[in-house]
N, C-alpha and C. Protein backbone atom coordinates (compact mmCIF):
# COMPACT_ATOMS: atom_id res chain seq x y z
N UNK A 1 91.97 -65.20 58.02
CA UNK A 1 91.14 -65.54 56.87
C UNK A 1 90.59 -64.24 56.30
N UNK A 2 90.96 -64.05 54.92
CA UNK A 2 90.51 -62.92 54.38
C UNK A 2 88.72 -63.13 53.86
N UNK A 3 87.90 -62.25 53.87
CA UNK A 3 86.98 -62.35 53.51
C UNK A 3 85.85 -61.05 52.69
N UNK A 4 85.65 -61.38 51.50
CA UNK A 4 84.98 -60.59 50.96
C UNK A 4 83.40 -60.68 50.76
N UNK A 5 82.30 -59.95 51.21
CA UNK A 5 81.13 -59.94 51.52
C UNK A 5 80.38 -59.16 49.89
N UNK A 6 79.79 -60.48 49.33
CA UNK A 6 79.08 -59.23 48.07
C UNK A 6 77.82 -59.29 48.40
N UNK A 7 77.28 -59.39 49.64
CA UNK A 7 75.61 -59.28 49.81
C UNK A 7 75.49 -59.52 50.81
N UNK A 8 74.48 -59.51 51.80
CA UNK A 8 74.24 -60.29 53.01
C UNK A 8 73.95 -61.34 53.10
N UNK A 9 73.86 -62.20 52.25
CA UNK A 9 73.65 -63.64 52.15
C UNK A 9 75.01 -64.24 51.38
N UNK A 10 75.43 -63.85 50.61
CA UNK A 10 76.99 -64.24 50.10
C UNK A 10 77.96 -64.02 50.56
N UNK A 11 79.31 -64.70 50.23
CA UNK A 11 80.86 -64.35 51.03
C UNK A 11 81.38 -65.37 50.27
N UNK A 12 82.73 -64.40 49.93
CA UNK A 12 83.97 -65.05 49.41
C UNK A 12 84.88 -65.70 51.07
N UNK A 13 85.55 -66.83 51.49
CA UNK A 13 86.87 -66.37 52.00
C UNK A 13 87.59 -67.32 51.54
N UNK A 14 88.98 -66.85 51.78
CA UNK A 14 90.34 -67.40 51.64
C UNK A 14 90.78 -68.74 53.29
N UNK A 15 90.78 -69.50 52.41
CA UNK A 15 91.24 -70.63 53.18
C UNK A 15 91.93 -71.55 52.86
N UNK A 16 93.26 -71.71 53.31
CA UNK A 16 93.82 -72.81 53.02
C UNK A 16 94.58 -72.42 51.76
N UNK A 17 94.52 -71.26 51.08
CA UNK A 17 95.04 -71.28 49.52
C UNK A 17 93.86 -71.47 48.79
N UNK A 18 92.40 -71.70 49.29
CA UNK A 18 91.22 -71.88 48.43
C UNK A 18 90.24 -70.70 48.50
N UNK A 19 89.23 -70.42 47.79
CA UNK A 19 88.30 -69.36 47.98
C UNK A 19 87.05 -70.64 48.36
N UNK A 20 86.55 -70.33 49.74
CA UNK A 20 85.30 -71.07 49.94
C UNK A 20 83.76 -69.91 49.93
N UNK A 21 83.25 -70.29 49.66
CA UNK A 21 81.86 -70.00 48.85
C UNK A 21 81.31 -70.01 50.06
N UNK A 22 80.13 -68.70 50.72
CA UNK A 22 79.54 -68.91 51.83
C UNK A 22 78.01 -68.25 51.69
N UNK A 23 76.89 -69.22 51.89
CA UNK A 23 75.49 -68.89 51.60
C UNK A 23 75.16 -68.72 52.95
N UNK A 24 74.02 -67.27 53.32
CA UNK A 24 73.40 -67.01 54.69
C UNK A 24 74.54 -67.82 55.46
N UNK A 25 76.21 -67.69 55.60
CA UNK A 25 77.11 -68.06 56.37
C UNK A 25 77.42 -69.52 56.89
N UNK A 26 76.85 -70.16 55.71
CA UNK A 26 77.43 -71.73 55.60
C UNK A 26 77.76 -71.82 54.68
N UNK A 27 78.86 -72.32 54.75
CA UNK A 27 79.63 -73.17 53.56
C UNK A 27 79.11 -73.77 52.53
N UNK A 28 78.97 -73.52 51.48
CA UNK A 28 78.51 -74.23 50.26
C UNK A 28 79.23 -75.01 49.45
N UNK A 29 79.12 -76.05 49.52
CA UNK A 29 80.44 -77.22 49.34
C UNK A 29 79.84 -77.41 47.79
N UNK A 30 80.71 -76.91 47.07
CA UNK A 30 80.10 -77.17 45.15
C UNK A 30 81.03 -78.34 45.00
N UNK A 31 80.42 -79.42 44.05
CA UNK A 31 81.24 -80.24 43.49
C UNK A 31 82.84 -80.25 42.68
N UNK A 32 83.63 -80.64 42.93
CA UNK A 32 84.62 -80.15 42.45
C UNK A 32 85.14 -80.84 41.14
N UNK A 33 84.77 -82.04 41.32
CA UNK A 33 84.75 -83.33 40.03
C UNK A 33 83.81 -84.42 40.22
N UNK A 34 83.42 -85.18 39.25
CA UNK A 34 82.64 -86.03 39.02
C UNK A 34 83.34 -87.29 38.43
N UNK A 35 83.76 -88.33 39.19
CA UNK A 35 84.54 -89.44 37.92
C UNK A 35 83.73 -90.38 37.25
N UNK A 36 83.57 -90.22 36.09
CA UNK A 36 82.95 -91.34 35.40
C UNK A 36 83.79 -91.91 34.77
N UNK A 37 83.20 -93.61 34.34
CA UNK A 37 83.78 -94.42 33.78
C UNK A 37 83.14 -94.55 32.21
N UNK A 38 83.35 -93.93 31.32
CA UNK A 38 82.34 -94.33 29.58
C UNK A 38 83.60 -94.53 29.16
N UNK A 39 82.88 -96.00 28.40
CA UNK A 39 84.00 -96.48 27.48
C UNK A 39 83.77 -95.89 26.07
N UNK A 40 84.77 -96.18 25.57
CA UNK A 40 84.51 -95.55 24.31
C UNK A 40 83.22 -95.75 23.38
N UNK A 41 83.21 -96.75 23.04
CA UNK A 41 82.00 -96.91 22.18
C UNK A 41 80.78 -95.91 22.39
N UNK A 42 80.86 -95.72 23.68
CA UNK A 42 79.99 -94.71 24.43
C UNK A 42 79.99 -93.15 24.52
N UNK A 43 81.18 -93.42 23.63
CA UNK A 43 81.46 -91.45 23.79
C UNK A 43 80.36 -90.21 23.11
N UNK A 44 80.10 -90.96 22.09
CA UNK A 44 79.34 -89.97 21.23
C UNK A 44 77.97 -89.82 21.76
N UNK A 45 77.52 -91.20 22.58
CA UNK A 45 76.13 -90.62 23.77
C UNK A 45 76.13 -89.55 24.41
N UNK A 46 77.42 -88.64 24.61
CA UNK A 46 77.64 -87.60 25.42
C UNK A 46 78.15 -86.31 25.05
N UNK A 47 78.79 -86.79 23.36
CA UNK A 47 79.44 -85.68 22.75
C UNK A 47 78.27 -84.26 22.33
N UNK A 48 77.17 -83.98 22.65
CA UNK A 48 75.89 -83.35 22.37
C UNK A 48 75.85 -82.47 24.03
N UNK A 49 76.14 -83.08 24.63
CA UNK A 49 75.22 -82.27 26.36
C UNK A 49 76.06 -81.24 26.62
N UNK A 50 75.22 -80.24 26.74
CA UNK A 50 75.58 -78.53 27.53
C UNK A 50 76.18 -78.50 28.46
N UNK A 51 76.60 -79.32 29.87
CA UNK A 51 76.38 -79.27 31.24
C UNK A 51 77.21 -80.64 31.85
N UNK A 52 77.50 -80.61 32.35
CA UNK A 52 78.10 -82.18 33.50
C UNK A 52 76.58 -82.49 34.02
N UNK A 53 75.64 -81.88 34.14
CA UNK A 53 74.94 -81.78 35.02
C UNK A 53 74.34 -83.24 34.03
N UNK A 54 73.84 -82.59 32.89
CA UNK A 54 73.39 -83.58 31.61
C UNK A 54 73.80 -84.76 31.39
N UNK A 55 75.35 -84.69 31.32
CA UNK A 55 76.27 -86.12 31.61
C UNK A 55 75.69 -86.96 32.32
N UNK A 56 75.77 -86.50 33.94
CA UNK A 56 75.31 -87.10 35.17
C UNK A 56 74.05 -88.10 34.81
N UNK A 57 73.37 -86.81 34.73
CA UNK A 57 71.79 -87.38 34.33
C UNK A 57 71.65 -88.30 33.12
N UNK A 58 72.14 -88.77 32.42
CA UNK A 58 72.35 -89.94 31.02
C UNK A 58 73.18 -90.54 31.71
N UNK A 59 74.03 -90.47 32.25
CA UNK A 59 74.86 -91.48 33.07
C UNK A 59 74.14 -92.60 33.64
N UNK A 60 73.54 -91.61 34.69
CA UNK A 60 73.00 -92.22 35.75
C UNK A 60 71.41 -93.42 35.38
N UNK A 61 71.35 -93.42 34.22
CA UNK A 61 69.94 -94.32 34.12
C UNK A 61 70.75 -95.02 32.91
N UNK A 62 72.27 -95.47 32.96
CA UNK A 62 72.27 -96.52 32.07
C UNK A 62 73.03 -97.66 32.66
């Protein structure tokens, strides 16, 4: 496993064919996708947000 160190609290390594993300030397598992279901009529509620993060959050309280 190759591994590149940019701080003492960060790390790149190579695994698997993937680069995993490592904080103070745990794994930091980032989201990789989110599936939502908006039907159309619904699209333009979302066509405005900066972020997935934003999505989520309007998603999630309707």
């Amino acid at each position: 496993m190759k591994e590149f160190k940019i701080n003492k609290f960060l790390s790149l390594r190579r695994k698997d064919d993937e680069t995993h993300i490592y904080v103070a030397g745990k794994w930091f598992m980032q989201c990789s996708f989110v599936p939502l279901n908006i039907e159309k009529p619904n699209l333009e509620r979302y066509a405005d947000a900066e972020s997935i993060d934003e999505i989520i959050d309007r998603y999630s309280r309707t």
